[in-house]
Protein backbone atom coordinates (compact mmCIF):
# COMPACT_ATOMS: atom_id res chain seq x y z
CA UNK A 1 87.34 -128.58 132.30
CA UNK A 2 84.62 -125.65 131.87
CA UNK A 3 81.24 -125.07 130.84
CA UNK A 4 80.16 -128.04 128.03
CA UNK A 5 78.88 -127.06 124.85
CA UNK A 6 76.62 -128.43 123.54
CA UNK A 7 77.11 -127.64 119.91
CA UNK A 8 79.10 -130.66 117.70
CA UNK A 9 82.71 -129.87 117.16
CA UNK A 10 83.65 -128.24 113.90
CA UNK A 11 84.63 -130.99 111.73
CA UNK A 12 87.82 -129.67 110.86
CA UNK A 13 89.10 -129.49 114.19
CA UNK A 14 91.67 -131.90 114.65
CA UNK A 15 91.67 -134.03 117.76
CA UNK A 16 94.27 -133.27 120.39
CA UNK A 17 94.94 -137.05 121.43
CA UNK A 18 93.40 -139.57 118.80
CA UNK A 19 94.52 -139.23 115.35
CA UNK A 20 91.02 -139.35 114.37
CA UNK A 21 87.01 -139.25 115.79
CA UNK A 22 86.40 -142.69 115.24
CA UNK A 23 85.95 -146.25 116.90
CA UNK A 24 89.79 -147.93 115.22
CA UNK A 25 91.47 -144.74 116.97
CA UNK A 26 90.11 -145.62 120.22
CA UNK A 27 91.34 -149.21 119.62
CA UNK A 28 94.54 -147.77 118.76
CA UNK A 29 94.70 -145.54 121.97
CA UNK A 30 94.10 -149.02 124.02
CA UNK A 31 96.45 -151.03 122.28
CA UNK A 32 99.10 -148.74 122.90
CA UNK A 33 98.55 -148.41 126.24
CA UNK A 34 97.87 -145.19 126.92
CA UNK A 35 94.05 -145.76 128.14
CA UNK A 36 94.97 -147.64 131.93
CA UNK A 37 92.67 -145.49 134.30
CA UNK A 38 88.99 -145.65 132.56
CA UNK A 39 86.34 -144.00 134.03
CA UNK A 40 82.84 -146.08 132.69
CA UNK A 41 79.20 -144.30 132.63
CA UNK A 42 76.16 -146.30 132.23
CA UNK A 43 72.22 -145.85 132.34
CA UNK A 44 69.19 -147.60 131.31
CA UNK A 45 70.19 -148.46 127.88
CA UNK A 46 72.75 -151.21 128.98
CA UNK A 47 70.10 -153.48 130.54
CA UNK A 48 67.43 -153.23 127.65
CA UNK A 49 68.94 -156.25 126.21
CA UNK A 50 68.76 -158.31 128.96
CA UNK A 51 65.03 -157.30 128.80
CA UNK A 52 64.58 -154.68 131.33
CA UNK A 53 62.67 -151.88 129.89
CA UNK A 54 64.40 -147.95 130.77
CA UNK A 55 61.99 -145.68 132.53
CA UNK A 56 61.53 -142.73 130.40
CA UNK A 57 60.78 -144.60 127.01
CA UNK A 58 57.08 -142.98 126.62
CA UNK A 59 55.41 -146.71 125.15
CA UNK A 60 57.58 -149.30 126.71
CA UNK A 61 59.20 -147.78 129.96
CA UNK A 62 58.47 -148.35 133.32
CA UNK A 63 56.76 -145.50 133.75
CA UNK A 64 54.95 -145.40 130.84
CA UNK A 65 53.59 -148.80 132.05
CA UNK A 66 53.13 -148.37 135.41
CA UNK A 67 49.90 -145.96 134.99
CA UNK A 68 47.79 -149.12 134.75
CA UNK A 69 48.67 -149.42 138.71
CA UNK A 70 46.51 -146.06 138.63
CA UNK A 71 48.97 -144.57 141.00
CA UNK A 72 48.80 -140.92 141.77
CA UNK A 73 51.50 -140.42 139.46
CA UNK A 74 54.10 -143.18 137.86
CA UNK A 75 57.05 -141.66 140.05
CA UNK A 76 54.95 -142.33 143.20
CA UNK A 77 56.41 -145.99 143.04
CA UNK A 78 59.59 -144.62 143.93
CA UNK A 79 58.98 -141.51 146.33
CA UNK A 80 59.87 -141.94 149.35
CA UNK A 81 56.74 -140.24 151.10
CA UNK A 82 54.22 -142.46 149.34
CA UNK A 83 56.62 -145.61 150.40
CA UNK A 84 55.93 -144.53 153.77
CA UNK A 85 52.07 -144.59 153.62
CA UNK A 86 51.91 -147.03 150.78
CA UNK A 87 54.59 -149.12 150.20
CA UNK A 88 52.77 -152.26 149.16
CA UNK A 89 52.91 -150.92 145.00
CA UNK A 90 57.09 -151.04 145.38
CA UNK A 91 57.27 -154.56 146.65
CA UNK A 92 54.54 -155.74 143.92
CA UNK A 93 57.33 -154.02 141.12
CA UNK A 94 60.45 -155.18 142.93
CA UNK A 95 59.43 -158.63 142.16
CA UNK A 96 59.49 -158.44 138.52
CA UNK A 97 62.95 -156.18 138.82
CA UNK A 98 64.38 -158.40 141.69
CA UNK A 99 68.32 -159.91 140.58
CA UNK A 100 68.80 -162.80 139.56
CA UNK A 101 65.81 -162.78 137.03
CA UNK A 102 68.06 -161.06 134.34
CA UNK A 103 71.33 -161.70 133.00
CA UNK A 104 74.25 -159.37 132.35
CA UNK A 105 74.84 -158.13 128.79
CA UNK A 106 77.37 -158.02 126.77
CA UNK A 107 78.20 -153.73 127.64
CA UNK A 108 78.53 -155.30 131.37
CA UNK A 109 81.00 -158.18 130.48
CA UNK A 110 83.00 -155.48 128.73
CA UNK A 111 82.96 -153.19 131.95
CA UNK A 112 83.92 -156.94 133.59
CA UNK A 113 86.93 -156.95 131.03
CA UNK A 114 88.01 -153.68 131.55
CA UNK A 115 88.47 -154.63 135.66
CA UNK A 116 89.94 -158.03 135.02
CA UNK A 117 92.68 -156.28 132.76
CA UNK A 118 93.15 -153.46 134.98
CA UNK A 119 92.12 -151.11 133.08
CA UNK A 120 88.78 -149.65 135.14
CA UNK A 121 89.54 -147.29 137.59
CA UNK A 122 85.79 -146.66 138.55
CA UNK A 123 82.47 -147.39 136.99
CA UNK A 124 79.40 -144.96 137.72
CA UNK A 125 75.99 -146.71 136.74
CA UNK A 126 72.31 -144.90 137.31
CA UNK A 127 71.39 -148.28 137.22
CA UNK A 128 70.03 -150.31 140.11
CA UNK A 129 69.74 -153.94 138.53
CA UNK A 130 73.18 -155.34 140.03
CA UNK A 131 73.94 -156.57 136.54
CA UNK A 132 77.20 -155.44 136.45
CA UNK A 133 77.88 -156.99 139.88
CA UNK A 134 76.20 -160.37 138.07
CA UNK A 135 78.68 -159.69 135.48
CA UNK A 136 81.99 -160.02 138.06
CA UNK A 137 82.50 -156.40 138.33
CA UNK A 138 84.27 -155.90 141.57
CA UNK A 139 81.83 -153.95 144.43
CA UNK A 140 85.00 -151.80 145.06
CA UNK A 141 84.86 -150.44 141.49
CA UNK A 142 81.19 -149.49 140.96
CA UNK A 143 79.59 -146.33 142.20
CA UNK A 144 75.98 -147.25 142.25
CA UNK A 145 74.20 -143.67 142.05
CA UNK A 146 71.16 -144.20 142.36
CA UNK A 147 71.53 -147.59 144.67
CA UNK A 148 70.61 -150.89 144.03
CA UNK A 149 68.81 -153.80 145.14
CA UNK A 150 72.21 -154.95 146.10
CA UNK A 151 71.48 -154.25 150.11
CA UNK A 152 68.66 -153.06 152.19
CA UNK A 153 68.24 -151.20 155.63
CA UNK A 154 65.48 -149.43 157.68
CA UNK A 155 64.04 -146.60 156.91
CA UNK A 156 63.61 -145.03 160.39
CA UNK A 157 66.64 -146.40 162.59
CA UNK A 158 69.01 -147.20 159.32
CA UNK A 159 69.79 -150.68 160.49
CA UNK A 160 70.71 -153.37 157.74
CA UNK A 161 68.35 -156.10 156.69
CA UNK A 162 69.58 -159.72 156.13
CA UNK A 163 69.89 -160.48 152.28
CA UNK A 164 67.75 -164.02 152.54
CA UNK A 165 64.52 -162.49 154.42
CA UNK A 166 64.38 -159.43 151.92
CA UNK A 167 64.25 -162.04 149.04
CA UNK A 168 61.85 -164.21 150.68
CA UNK A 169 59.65 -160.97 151.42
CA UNK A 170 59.76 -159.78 147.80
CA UNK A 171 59.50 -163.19 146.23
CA UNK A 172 55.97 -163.30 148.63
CA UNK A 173 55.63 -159.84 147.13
CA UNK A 174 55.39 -158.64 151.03
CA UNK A 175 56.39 -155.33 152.93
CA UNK A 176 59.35 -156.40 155.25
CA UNK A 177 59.54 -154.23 158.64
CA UNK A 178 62.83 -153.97 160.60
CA UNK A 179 63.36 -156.55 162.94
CA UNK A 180 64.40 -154.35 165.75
CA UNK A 181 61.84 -154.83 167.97
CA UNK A 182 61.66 -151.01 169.32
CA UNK A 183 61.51 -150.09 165.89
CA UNK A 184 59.68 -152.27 163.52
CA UNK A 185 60.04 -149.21 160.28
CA UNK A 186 59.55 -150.04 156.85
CA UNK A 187 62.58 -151.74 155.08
CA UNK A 188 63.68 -151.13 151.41
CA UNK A 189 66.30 -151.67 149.11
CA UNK A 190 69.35 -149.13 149.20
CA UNK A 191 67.89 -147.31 145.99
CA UNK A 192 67.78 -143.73 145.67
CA UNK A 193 63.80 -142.99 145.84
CA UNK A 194 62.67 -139.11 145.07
CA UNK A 195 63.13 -136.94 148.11
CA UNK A 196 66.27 -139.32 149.19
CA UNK A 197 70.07 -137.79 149.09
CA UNK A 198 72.27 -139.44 146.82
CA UNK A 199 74.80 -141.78 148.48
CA UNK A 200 77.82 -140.36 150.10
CA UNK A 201 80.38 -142.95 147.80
CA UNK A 202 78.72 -140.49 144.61
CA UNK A 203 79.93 -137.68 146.02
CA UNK A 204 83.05 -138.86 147.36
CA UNK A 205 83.98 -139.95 144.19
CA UNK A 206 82.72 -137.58 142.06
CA UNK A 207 85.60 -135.54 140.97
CA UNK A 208 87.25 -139.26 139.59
CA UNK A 209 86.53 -138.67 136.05
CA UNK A 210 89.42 -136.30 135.71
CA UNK A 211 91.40 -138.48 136.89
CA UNK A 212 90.49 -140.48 134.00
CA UNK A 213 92.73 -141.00 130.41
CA UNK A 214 89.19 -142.39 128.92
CA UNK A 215 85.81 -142.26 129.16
CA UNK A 216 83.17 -144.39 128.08
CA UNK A 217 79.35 -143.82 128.23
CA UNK A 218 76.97 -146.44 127.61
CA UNK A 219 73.23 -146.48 127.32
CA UNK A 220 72.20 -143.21 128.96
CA UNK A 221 70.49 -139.91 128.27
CA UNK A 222 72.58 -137.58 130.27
CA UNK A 223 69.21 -135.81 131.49
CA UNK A 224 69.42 -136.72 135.29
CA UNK A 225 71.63 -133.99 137.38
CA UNK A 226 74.37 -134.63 138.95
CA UNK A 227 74.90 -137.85 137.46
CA UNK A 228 74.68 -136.22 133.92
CA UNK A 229 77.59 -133.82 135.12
CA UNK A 230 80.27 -136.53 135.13
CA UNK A 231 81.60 -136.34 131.51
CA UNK A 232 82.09 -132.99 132.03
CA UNK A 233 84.80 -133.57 135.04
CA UNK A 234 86.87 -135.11 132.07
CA UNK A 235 89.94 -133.22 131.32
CA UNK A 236 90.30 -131.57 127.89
CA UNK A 237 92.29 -133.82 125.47
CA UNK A 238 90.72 -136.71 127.19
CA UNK A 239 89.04 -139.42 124.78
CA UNK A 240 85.22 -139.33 125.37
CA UNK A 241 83.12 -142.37 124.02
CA UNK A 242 79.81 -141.96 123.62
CA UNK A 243 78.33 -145.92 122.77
CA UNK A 244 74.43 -144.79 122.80
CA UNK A 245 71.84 -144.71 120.33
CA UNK A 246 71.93 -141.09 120.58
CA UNK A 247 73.96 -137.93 120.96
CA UNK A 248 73.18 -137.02 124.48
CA UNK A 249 74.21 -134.24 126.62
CA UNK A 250 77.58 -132.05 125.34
CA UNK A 251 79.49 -135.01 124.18
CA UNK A 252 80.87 -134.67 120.43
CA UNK A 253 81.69 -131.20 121.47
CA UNK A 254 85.27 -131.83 121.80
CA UNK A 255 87.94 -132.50 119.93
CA UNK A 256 88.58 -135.60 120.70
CA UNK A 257 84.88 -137.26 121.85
CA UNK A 258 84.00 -140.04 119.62
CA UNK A 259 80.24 -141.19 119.03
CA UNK A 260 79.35 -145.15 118.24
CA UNK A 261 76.12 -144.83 117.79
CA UNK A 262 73.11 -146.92 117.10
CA UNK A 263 73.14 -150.68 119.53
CA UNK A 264 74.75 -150.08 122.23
CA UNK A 265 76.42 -153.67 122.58
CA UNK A 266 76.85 -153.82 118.46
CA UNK A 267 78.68 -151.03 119.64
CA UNK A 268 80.30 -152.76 122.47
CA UNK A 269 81.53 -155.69 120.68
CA UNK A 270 82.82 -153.28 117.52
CA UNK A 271 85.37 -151.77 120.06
CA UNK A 272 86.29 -154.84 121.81
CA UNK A 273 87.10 -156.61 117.61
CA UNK A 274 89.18 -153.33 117.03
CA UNK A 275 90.67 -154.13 120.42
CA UNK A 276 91.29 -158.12 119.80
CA UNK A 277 89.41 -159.19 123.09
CA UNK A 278 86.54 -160.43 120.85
CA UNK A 279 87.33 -163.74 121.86
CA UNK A 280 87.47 -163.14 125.93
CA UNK A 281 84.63 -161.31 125.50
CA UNK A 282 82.64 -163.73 124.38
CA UNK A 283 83.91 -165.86 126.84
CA UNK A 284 82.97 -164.10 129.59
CA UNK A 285 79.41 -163.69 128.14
CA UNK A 286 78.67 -167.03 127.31
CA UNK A 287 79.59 -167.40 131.38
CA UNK A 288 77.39 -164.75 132.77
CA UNK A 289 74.29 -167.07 131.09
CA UNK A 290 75.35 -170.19 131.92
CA UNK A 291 73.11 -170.14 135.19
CA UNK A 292 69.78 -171.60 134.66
CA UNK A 293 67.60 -168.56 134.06
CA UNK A 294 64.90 -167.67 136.66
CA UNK A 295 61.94 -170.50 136.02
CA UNK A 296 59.61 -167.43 136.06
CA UNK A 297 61.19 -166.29 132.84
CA UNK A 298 60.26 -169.01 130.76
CA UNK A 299 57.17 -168.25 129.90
CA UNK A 300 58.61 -164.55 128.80
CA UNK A 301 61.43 -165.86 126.54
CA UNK A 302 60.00 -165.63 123.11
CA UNK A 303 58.25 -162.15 124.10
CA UNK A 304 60.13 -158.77 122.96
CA UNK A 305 60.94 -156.72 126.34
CA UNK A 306 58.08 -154.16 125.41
CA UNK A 307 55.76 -157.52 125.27
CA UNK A 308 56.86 -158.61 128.75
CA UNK A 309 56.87 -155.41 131.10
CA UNK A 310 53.31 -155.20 129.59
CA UNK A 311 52.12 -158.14 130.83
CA UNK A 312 54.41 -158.10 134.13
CA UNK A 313 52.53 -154.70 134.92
CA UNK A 314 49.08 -156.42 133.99
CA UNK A 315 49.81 -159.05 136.33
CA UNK A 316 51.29 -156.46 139.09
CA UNK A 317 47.81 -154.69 139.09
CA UNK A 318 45.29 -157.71 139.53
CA UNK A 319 48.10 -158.96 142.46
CA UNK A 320 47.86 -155.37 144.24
CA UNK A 321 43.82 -155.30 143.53
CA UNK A 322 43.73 -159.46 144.83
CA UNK A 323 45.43 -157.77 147.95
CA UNK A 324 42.39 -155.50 148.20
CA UNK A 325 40.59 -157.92 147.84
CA UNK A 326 41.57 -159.79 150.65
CA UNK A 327 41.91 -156.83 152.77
CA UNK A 328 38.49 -156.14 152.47
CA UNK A 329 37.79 -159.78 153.15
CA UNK A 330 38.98 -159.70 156.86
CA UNK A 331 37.46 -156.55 157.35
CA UNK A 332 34.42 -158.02 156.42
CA UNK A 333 35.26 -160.42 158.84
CA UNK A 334 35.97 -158.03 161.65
CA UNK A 335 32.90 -155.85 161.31
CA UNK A 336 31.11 -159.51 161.38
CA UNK A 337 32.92 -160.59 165.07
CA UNK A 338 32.48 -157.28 166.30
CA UNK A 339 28.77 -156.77 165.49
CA UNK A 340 28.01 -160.49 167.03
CA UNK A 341 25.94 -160.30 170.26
CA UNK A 342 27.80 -161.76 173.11
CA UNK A 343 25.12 -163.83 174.54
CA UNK A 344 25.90 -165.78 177.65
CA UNK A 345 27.29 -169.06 177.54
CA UNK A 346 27.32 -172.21 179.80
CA UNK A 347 30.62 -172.28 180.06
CA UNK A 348 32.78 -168.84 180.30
CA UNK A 349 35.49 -168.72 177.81
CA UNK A 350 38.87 -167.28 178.15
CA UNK A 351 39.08 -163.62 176.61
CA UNK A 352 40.64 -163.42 173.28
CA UNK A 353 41.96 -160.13 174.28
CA UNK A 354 41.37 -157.01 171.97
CA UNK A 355 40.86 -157.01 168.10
CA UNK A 356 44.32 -155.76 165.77
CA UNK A 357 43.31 -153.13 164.02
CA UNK A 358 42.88 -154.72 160.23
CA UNK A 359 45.62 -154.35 158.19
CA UNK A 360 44.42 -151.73 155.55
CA UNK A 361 45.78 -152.84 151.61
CA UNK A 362 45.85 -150.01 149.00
CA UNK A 363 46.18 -150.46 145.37
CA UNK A 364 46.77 -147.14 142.78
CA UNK A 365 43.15 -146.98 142.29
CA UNK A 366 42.39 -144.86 145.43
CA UNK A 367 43.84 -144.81 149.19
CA UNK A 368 42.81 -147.07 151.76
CA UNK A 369 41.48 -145.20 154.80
CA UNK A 370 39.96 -146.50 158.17
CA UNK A 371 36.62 -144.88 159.51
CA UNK A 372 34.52 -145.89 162.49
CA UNK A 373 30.69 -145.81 162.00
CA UNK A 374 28.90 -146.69 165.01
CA UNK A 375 25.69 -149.67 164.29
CA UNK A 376 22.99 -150.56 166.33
CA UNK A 377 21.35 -154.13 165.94
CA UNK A 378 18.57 -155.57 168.01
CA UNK A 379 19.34 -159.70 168.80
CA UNK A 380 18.22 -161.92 171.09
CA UNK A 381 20.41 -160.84 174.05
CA UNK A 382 20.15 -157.01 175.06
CA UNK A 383 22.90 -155.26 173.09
CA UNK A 384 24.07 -151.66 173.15
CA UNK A 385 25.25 -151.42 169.79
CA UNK A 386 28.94 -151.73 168.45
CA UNK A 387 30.97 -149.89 166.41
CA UNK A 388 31.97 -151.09 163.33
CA UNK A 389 35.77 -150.21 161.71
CA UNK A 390 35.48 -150.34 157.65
CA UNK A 391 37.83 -149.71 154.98
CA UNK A 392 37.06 -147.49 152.57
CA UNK A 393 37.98 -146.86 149.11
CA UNK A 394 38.81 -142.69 148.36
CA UNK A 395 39.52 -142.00 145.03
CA UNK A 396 42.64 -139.73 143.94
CA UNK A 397 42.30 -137.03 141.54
CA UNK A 398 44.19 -137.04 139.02
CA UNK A 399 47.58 -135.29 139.51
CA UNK A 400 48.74 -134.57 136.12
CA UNK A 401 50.87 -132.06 136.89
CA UNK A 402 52.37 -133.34 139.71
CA UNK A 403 56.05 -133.98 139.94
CA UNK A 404 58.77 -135.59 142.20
CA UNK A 405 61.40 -134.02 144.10
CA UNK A 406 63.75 -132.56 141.19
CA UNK A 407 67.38 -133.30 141.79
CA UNK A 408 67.89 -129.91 143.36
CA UNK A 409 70.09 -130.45 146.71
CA UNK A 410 71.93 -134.16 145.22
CA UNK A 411 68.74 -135.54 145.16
CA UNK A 412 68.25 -138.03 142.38
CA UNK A 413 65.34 -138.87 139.53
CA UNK A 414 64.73 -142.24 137.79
């Protein structure tokens, strides 16, 4: 281990362990046993297929799509100090990325082969789609580093949220608050937002790739520190296999790193032919889709992913501005019960007690504030005046060169 070039290795360079860069001398390596502790990498690119869009892609990501929400920036979804003020956007996107709405590819029934032969000593995924948990990866092998949806706690007092209310709150697209009554903080999935550490089973188990006697890495760019440091933990003379559409990060600098590139699971099921698990692989994927997919997908199924997130983000903004909507609604309804003279009745009525405060919606076009302007109205009955509490739009500026907490400190990026 050292500092990682990034320059190619010299073709001529023989490899130290494979008798050759290339995807049959990896299939050799396996066959003869000498690959039983492999250390698995994934990101984004590993879930495309099963139609979730990466973030970064500058047409089709999530990011890229997300600026029709008109949020302050794209990254404000998942920053943890506009969650606090403004947390209503996250929920409205968790329901289109909510499990059980995708199905695992065929890269995460591999990573599911590798475990069920005993072969995977640990997999680290940036990803926080559960998929490879969908796929029958064990819990005990993955290293989630950026979290998942796969639990869910309190922000404030930490304690864990029951799995069956956090679905029903996202399925109503709804903020769910702890259910400690002396606390009541926001709740959110265990995923890494900007400005959040990373979580302590990363950096206990950091240091495992050199451990490793292969590595595989699937369907990431390497740009997101410290995740993108892991390859580098691998020991010299250990196989590195890069299965991306790209050369990413310092891998093909060594002698023996092998790049597969183009599809990432044409990739996948290349290696696993050279193997001979073709078969079980198959097996195992035809499994994972046996489930009935989620009835809300139907009416995506002939669309390409680009196609879908485009219309899931259409439909995100006019739920967030309905919200508005209705916020606005009840306010109008408050300033309406508040303004009514209180003339006297024939019959005293029992006190309602005081007015809630209306709950204040925000959508990325602006932020919600509350101001109190004080009306007079003549009536019929002497009244004094009353003071009327309105919502009111206040547009952002445009922050275009505003950027989330960097990953300084083991904090993370999307």
């Amino acid at each position: 281990m050292g500092q990682e070039s990034s320059t190619p290795v010299d073709e001529d360079t023989p490899p130290q362990t494979l008798y050759a860069r290339t995807l049959d001398a990896v299939a050799s390596y396996i066959k003869e046993g000498r690959a039983k502790k492999i250390v698995v990498m994934t990101g984004a690119g590993v879930s495309t297929a099963a139609g979730i869009p990466d973030f970064r892609s500058p047409d089709t990501g999530i990011y890229a799509n997300l600026a029709k929400l008109d949020l302050p920036y794209p990254e404000a979804v998942f920053d943890i100090s506009y969650f606090r003020s403004k947390p209503l956007p996250f929920y409205h996107l968790a329901h289109e990325l909510y499990p059980g709405r995708y199905k695992p590819t065929i890269s995460h029934c591999f990573i599911r082969l590798l475990a069920d032969k005993g072969l995977l000593l640990k997999l680290f995924t940036q990803n926080i789609d559960c998929l490879e948990r969908a796929a029958g990866v064990p819990d005990v092998k993955i290293v989630e580093a950026h979290g998942s949806f796969a639990h869910q706690r309190c922000i404030e007092c930490r304690k864990s949220y029951p799995d069956d209310l956090m679905k029903q709150a996202i399925d109503r697209r709804e903020v769910p608050h702890c259910l400690q009554t002396e606390c009541q903080g926001l709740v959110k999935p265990d995923i890494v937002f900007f400005g959040e550490a990373l979580p302590e089973d990363f950096h206990h188990n950091r240091m495992l790739p050199a451990a490793a006697d292969l590595a595989l890495i699937m369907g990431t760019s390497l740009t997101v520190q410290p995740f993108a440091s892991l390859p580098g933990y691998c020991a010299d003379g250990v196989p590195r296999v890069l299965v991306n559409q790209d050369r990413v990060g310092g891998l093909g600098s060594r002698a023996d790193d092998v790049l597969i590139l183009g599809d990432i699971d044409e990739g996948v099921r290349k290696l696993a032919l050279a193997v001979g698990w073709s078969e079980e692989l198959d097996a195992l994927y035809r499994a994972s889709q046996f489930e009935q997919p989620h009835q809300e997908q139907d009416e995506y199924s002939n669309k390409s992913p680009a196609e879908t997130l485009d219309e899931e983000i259409d439909k995100i903004a006019k739920d967030v501005n309905e919200s508005l909507r209705i916020s606005e609604q009840h306010n109008s309804s408050v300033r309406e019960r508040i303004l009514t003279p209180k003339c006297p009745s024939p019959e005293p009525e029992a006190s309602e007690g005081s007015l809630s405060e209306p709950r204040i919606s925000t959508t990325g076009a602006g932020i919600a504030r509350t101001e109190h302007q004080a009306t007079s109205e003549g009536s019929s009955c002497e009244d004094e005046g009353a003071t009327e509490e309105t919502a009111t739009i206040e547009s952002v500026p445009a922050v275009s060169e505003r950027k989330p907490a960097g990953p300084a400190g083991g904090k993370t990026s999307f």
